[in-house]
C-alpha atoms as a PDB file:
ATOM      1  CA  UNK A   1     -13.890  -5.593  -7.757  1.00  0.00           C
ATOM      2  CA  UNK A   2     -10.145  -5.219  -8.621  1.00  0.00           C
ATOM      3  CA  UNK A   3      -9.359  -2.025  -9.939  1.00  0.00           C
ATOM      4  CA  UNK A   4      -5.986  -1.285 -11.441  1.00  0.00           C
ATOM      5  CA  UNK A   5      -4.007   1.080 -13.858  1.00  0.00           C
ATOM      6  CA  UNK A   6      -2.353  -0.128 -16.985  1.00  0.00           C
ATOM      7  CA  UNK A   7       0.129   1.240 -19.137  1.00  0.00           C
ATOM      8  CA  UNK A   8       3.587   3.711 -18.946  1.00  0.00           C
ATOM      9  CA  UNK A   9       4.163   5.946 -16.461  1.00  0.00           C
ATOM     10  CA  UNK A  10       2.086   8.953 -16.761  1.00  0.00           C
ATOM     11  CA  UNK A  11      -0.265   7.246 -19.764  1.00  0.00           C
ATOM     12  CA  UNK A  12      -1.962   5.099 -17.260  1.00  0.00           C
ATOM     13  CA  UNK A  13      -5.474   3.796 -17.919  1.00  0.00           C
ATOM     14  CA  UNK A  14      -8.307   2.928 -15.295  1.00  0.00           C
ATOM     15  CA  UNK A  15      -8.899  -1.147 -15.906  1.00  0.00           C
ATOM     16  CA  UNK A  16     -10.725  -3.852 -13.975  1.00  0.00           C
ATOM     17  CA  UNK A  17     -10.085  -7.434 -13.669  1.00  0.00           C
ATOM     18  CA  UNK A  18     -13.053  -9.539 -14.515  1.00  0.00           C
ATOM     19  CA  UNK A  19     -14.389 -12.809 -13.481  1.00  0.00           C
ATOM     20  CA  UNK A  20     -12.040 -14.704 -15.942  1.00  0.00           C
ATOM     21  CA  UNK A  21      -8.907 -12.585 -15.136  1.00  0.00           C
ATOM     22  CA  UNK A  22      -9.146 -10.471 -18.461  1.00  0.00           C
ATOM     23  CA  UNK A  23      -8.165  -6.987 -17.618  1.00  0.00           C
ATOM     24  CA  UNK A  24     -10.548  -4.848 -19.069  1.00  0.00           C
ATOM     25  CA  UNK A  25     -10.426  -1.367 -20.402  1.00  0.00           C
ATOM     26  CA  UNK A  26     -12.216   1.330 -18.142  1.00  0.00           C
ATOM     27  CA  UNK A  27     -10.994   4.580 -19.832  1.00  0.00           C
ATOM     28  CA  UNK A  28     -14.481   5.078 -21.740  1.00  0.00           C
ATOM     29  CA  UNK A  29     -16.534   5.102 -18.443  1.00  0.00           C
ATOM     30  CA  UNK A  30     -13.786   6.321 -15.641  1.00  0.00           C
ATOM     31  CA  UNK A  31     -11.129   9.276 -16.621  1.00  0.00           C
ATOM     32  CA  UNK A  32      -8.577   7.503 -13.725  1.00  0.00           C
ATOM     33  CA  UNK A  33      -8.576   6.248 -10.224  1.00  0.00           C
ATOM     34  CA  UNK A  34      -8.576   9.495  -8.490  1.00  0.00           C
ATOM     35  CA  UNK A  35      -9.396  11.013  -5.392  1.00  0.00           C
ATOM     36  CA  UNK A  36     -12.402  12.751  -7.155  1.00  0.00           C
ATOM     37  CA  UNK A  37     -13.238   8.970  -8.558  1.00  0.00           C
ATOM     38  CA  UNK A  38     -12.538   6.996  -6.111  1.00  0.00           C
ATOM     39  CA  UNK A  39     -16.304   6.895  -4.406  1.00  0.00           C
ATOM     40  CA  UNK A  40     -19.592   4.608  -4.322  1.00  0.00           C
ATOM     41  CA  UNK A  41     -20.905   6.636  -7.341  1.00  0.00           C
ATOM     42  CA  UNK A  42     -18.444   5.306  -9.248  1.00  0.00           C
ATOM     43  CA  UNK A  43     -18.282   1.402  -7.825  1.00  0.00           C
ATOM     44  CA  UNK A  44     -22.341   1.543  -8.653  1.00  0.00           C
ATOM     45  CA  UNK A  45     -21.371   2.558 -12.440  1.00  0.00           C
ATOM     46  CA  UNK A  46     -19.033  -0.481 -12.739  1.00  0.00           C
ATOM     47  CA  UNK A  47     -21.166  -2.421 -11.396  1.00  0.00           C
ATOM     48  CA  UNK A  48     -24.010  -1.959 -13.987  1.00  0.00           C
ATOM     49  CA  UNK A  49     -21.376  -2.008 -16.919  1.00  0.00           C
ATOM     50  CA  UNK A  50     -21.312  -5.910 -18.973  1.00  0.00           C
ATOM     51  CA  UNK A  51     -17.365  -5.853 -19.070  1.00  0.00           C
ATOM     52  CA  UNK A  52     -17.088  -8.357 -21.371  1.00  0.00           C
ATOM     53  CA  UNK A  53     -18.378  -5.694 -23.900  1.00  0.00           C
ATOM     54  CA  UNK A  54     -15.087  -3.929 -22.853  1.00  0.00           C
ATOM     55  CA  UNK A  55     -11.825  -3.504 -24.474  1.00  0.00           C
ATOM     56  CA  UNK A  56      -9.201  -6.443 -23.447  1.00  0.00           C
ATOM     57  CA  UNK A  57      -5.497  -4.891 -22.076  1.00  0.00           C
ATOM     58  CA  UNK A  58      -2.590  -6.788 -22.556  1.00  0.00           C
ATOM     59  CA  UNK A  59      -1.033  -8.337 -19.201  1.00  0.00           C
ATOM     60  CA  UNK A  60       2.023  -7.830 -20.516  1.00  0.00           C
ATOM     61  CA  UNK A  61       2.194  -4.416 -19.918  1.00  0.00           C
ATOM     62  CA  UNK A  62       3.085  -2.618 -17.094  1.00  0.00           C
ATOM     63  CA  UNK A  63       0.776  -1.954 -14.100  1.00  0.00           C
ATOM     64  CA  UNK A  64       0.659   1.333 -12.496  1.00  0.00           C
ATOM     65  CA  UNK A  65       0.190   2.858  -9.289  1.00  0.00           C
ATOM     66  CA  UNK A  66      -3.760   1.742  -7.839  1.00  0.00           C
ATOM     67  CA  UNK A  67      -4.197   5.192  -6.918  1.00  0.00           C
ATOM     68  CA  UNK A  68      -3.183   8.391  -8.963  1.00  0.00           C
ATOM     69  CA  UNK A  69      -2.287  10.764  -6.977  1.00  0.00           C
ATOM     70  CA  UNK A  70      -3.358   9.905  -3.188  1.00  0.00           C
ATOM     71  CA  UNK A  71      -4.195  13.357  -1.094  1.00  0.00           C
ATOM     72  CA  UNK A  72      -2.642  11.895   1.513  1.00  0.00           C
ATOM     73  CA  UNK A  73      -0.494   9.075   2.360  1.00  0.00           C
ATOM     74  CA  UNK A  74      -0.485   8.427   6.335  1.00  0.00           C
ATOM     75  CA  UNK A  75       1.263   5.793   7.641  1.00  0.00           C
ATOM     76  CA  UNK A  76       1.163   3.893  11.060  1.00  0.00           C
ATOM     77  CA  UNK A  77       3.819   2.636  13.033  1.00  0.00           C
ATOM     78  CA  UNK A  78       5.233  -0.766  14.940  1.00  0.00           C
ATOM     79  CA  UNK A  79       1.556  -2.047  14.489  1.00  0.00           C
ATOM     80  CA  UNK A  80       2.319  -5.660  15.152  1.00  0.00           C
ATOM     81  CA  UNK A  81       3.654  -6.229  18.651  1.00  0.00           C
ATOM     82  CA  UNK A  82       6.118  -8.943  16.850  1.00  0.00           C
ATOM     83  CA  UNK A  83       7.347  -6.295  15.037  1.00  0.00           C
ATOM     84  CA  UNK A  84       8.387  -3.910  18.158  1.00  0.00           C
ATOM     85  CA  UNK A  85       9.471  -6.398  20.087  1.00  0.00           C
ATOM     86  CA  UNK A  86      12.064  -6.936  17.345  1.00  0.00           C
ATOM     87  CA  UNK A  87      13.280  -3.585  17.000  1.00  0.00           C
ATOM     88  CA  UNK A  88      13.493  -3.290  20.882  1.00  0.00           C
ATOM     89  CA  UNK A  89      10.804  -0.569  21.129  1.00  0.00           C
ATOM     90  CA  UNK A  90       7.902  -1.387  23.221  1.00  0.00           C
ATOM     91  CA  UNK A  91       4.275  -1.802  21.917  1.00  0.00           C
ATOM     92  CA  UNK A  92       2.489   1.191  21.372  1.00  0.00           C
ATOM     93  CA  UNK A  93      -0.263   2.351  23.668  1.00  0.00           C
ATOM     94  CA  UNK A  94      -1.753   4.489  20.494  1.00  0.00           C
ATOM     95  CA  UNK A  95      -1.194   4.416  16.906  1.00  0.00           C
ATOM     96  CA  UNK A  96       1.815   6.149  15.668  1.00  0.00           C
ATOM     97  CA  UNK A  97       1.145   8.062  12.878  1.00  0.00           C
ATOM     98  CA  UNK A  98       3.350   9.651  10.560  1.00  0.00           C
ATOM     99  CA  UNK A  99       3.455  10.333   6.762  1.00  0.00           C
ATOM    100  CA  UNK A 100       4.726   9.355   3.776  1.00  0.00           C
ATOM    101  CA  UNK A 101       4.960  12.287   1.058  1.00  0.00           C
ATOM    102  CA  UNK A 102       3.211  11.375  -1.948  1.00  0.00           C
ATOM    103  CA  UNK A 103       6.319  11.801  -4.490  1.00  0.00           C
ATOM    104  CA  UNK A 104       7.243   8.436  -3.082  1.00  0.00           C
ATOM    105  CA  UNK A 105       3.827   6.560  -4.816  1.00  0.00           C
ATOM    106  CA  UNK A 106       5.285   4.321  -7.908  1.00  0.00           C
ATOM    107  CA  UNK A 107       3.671   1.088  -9.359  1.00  0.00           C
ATOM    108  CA  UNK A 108       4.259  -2.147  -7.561  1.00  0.00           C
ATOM    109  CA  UNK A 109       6.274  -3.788 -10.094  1.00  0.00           C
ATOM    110  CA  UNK A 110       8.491  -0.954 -10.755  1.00  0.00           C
ATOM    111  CA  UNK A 111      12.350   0.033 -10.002  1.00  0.00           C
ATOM    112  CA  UNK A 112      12.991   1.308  -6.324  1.00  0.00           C
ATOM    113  CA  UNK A 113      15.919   3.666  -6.193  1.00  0.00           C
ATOM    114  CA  UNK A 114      18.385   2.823  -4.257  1.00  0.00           C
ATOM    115  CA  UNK A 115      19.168   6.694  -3.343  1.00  0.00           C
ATOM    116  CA  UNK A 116      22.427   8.675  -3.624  1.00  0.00           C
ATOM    117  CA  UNK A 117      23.615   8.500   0.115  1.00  0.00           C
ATOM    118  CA  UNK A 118      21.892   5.246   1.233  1.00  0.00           C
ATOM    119  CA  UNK A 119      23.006   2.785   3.426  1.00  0.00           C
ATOM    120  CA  UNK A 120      20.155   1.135   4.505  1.00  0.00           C
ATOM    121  CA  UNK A 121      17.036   0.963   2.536  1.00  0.00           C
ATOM    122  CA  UNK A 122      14.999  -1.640   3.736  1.00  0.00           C
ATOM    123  CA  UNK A 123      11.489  -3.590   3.377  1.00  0.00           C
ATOM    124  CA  UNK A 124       7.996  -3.678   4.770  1.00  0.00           C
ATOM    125  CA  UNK A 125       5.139  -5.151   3.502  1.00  0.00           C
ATOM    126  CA  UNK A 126       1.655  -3.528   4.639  1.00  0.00           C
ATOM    127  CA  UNK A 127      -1.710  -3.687   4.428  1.00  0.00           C
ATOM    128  CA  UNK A 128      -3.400  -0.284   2.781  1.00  0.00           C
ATOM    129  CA  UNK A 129      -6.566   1.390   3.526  1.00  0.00           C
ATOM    130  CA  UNK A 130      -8.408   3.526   0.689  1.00  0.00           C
ATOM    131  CA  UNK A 131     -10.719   6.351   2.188  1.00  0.00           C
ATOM    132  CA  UNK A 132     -13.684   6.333   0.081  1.00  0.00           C
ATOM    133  CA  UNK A 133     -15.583   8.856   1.523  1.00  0.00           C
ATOM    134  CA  UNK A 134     -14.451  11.319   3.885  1.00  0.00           C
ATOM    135  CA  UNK A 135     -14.279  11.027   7.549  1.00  0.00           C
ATOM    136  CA  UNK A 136     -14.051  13.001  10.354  1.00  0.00           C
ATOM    137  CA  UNK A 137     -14.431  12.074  13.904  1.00  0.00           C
ATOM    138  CA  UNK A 138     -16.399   8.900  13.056  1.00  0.00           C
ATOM    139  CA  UNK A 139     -16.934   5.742  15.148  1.00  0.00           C
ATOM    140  CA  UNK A 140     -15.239   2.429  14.669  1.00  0.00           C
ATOM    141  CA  UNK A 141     -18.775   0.861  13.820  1.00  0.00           C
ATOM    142  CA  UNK A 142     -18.792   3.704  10.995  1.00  0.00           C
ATOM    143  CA  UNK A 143     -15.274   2.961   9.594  1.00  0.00           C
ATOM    144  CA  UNK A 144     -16.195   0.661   6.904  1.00  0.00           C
ATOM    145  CA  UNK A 145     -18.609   3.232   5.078  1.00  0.00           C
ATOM    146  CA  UNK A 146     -15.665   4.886   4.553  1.00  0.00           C
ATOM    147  CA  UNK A 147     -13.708   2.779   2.929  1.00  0.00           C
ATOM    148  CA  UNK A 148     -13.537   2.181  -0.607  1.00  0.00           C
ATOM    149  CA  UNK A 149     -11.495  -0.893  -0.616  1.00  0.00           C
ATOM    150  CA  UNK A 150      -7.311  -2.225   0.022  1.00  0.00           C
ATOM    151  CA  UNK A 151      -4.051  -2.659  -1.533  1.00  0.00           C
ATOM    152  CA  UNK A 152      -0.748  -4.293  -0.993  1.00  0.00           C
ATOM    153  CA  UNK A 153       2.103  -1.581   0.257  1.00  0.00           C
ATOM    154  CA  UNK A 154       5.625  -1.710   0.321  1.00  0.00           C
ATOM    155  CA  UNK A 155       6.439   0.696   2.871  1.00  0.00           C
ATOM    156  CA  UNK A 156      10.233   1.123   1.995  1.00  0.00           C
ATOM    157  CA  UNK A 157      12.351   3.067   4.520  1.00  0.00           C
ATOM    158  CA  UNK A 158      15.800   4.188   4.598  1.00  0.00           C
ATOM    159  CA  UNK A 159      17.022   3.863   8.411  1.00  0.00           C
ATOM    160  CA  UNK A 160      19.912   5.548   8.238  1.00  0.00           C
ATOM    161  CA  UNK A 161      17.547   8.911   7.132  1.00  0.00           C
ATOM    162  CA  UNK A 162      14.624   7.627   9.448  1.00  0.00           C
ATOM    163  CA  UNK A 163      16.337   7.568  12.780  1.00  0.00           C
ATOM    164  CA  UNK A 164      19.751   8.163  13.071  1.00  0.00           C
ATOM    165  CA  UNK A 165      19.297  11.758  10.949  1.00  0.00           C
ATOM    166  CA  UNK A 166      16.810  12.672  13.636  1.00  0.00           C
ATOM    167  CA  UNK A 167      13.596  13.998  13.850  1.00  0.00           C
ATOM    168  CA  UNK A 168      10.474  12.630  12.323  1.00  0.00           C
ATOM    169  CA  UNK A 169      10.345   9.572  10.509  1.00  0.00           C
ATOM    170  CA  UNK A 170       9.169  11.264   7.128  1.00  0.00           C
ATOM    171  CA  UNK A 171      12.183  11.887   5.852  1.00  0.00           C
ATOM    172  CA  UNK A 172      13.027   8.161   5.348  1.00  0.00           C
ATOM    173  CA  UNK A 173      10.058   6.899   4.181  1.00  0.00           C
ATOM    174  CA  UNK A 174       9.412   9.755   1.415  1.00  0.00           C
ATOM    175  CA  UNK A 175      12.142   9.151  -1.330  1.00  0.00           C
ATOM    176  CA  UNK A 176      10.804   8.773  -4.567  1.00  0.00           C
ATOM    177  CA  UNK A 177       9.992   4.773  -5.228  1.00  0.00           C
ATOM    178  CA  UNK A 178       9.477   4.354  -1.509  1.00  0.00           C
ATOM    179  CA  UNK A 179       5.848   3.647  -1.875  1.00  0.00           C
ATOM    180  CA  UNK A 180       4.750   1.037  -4.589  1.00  0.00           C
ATOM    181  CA  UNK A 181       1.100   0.793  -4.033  1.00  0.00           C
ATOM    182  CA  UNK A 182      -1.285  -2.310  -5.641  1.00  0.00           C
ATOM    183  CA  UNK A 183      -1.177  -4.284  -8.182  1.00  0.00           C
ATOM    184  CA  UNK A 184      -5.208  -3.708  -7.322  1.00  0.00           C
ATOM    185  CA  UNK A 185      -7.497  -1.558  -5.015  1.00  0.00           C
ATOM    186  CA  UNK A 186     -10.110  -4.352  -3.988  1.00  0.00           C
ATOM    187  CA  UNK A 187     -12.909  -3.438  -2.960  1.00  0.00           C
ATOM    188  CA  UNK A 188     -14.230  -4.534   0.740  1.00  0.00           C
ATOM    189  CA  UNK A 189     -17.006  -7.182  -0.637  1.00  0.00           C
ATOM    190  CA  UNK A 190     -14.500  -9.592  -2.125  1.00  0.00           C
ATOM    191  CA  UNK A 191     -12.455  -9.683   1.224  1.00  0.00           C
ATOM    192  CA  UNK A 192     -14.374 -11.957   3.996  1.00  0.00           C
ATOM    193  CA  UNK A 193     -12.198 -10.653   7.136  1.00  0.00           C
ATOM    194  CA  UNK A 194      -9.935  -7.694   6.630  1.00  0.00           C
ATOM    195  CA  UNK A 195      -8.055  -8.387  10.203  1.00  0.00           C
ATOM    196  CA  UNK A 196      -7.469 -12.237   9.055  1.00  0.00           C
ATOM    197  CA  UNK A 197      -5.048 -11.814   5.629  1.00  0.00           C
ATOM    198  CA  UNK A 198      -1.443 -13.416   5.301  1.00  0.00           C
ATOM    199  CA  UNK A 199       1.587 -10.851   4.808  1.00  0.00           C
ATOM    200  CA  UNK A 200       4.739 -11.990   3.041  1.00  0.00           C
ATOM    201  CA  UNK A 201       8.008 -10.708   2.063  1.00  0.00           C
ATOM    202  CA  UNK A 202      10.738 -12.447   0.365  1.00  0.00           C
ATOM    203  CA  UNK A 203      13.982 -10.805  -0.945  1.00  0.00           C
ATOM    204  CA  UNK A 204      16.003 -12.966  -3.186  1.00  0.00           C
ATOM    205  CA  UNK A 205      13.756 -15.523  -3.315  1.00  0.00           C
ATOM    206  CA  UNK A 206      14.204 -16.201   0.585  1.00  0.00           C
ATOM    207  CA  UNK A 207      11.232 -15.624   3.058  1.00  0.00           C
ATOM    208  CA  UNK A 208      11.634 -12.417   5.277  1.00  0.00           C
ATOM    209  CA  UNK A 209       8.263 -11.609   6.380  1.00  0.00           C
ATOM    210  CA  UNK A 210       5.654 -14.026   7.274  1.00  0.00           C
ATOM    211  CA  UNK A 211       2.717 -12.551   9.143  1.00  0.00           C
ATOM    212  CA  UNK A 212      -1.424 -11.744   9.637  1.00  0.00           C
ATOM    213  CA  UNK A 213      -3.589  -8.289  10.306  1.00  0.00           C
ATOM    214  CA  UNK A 214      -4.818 -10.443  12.894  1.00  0.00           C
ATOM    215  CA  UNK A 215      -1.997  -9.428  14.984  1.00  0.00           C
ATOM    216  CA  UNK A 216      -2.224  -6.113  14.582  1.00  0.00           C
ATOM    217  CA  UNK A 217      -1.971  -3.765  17.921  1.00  0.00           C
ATOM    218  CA  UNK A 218      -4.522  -1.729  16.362  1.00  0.00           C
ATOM    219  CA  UNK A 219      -7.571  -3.353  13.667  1.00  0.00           C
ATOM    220  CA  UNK A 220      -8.305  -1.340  10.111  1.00  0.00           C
ATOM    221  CA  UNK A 221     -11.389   0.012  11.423  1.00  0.00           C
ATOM    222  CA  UNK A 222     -10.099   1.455  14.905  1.00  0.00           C
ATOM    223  CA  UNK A 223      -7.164   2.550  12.927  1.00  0.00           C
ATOM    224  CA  UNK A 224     -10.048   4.806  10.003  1.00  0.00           C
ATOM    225  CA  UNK A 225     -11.945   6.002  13.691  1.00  0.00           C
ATOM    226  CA  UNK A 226      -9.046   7.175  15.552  1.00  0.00           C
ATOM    227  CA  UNK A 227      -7.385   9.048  12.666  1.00  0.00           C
ATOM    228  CA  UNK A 228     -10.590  10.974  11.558  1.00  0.00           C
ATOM    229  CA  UNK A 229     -10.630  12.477  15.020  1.00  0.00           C
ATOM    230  CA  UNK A 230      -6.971  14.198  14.534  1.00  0.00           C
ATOM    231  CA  UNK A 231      -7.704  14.935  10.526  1.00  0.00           C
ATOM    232  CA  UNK A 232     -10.410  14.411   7.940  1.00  0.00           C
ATOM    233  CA  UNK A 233      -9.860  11.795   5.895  1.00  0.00           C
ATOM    234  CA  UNK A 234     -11.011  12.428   2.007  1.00  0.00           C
ATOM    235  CA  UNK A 235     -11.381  10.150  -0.593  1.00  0.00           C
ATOM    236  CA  UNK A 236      -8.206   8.601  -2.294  1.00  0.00           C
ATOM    237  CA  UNK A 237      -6.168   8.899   1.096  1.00  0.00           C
ATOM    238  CA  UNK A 238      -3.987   5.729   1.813  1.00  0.00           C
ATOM    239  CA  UNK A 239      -3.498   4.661   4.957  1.00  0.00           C
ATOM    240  CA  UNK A 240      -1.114   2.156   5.386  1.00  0.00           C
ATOM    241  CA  UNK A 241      -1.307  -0.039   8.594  1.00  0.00           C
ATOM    242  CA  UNK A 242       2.101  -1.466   9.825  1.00  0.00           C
ATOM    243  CA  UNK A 243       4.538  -4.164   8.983  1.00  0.00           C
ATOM    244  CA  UNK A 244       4.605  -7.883  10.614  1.00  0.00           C
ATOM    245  CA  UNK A 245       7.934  -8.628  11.817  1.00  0.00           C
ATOM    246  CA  UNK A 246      11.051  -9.684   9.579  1.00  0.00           C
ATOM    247  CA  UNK A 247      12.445  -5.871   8.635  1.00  0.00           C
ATOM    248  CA  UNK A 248      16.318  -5.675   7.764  1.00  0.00           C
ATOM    249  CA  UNK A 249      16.617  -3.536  10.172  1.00  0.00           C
ATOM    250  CA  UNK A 250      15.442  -6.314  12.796  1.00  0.00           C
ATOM    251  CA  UNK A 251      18.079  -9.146  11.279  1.00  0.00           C
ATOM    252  CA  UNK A 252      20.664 -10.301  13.782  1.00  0.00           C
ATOM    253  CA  UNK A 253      23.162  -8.872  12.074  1.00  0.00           C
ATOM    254  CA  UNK A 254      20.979  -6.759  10.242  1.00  0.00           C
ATOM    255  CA  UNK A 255      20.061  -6.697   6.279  1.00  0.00           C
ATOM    256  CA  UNK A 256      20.100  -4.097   4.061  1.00  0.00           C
ATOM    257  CA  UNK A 257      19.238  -4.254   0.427  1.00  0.00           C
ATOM    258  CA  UNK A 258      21.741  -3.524  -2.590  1.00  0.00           C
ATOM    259  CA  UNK A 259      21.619  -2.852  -5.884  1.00  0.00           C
ATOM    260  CA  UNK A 260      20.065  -5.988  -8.242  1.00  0.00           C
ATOM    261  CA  UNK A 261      17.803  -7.260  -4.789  1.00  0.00           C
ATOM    262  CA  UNK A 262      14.814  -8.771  -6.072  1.00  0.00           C
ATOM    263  CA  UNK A 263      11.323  -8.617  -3.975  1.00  0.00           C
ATOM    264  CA  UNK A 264       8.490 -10.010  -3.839  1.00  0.00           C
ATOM    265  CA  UNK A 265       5.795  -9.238  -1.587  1.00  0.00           C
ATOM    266  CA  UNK A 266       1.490 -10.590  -1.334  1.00  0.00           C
ATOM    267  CA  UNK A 267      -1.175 -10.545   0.708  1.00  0.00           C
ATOM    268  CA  UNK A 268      -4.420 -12.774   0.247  1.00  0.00           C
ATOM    269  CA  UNK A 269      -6.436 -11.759  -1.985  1.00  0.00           C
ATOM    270  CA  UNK A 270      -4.922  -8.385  -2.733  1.00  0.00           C
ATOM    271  CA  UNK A 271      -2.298 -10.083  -5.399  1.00  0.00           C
ATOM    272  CA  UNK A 272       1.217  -9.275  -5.702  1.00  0.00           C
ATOM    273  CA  UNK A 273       4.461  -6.935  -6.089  1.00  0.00           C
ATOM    274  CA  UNK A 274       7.626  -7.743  -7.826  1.00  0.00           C
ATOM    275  CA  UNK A 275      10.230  -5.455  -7.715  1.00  0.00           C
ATOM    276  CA  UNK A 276      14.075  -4.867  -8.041  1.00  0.00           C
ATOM    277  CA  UNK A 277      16.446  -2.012  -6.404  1.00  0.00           C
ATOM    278  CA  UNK A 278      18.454  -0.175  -8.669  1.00  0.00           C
ATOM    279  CA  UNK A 279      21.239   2.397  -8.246  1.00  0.00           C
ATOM    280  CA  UNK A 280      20.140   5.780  -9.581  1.00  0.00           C
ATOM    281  CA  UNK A 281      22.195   6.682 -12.913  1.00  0.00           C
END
């Protein structure tokens, strides 16, 4: 299944893509993609529904956030040893976790703010992880009971507020627009190998990121394990899992983006994000 939200900010409606690409109204079975929703009670209701007896959504309207609302939105850092190597750190023996506040969620194909004070807001396209049922302490073996399906992430960061402000990375990965999640949460039966998808980033039409999960330091399902053992997971947390090489930040000289960037970001099978940075007015 692809599941999706369709329409203005806050007036979002539940909708799933069927076999011939229609999107099709969900709102009369599903109130939204929530955490309380988001479980296998409700992927066994849409699967006995006939969606063509569904109302048809316009693709011309906007697409919302995958997930309204996320409980949580953890994050995990220099996952592809590509990536570290590029920003001079070394590869990590464990995940580094840190979080994203949830103000930051927007829809993939809408406006990122390029924030009063920034200097250097930059790019990272990731694979995401939605917790379908909650875990705590499980096994790796366990991990995929647990999930209720993926998404395409844009974990944007601002450096500057990331690193050189000190402390924990939170603070520049947290700004509102810094997290446009989907177009679609797909769920784990239409993807044949979760640690085998393509990554790429482009940014003015020119290729920035090209990479694969199957370089990851750390695979989806160790990632769901090791987590529950340090907090539960519930359902509607995001995880998001890293970023392939090909950051601004990694550029020789480096690349930040401006106001009027254009990006474009996919992974197979999990569709794709256009977006544009725009000064705040």
């Amino acid at each position: 299944m692809k599941l999706l939200r369709i329409g203005n900010k806050g007036k979002e409606k539940p909708a799933i893509l069927d076999k011939d690409g229609k999107i099709r109204d969900l709102s009369s079975e599903v109130n939204d993609f929530t955490p309380e929703n988001l479980n296998n009670l409700i992927i066994n209701k849409i699967k006995n529904l006939d969606l063509s007896s569904l109302p048809e959504l316009s693709n011309k309207q906007r697409v919302g956030a995958c997930i309204n609302k996320p409980g949580k939105f953890v994050a995990i850092g220099l996952n592809y040893s590509d990536h570290a190597e590029e920003t001079g750190l070394k590869v990590p023996t464990e995940p580094i976790v840190f979080m994203k506040a949830t103000n930051c969620v927007c829809g993939p194909n809408d406006n990122i703010e390029l924030a009063i004070g920034s200097k250097k807001l930059d790019w990272e396209v990731e694979l995401g992880i939605v917790i379908g049922k909650e875990a705590k302490n499980i096994s790796e073996k366990d991990s995929i009971n647990h999930i209720f399906g993926y998404c395409l992430v844009n974990d944007v960061s601002e450096r500057e507020w990331q690193i050189e402000k000190l402390g924990q990375w939170t603070k520049g990965k947290s700004h509102d627009t810094y997290g446009p999640i989907g177009p679609y949460i797909v769920t784990p039966d239409e993807i044949k190998d979760i640690n085998n998808l393509n990554l790429s980033l482009d940014v003015n039409g020119q290729r920035m990121q090209t990479g694969n999960t199957n370089k990851m330091v750390f695979n989806v399902y160790y990632l769901v394990s090791y987590l529950s053992k340090y907090m539960s997971l519930q359902p509607g947390d995001l995880i998001t899992t890293g970023t392939p090489p090909g950051v601004g930040m990694g550029k020789k000289p480096q690349v930040f983006l401006k106001n009027g960037d254009t990006l474009r970001l996919s992974i197979d099978n999990l569709g794709e994000q256009n977006s544009k940075v725009k000064n705040i007015n």
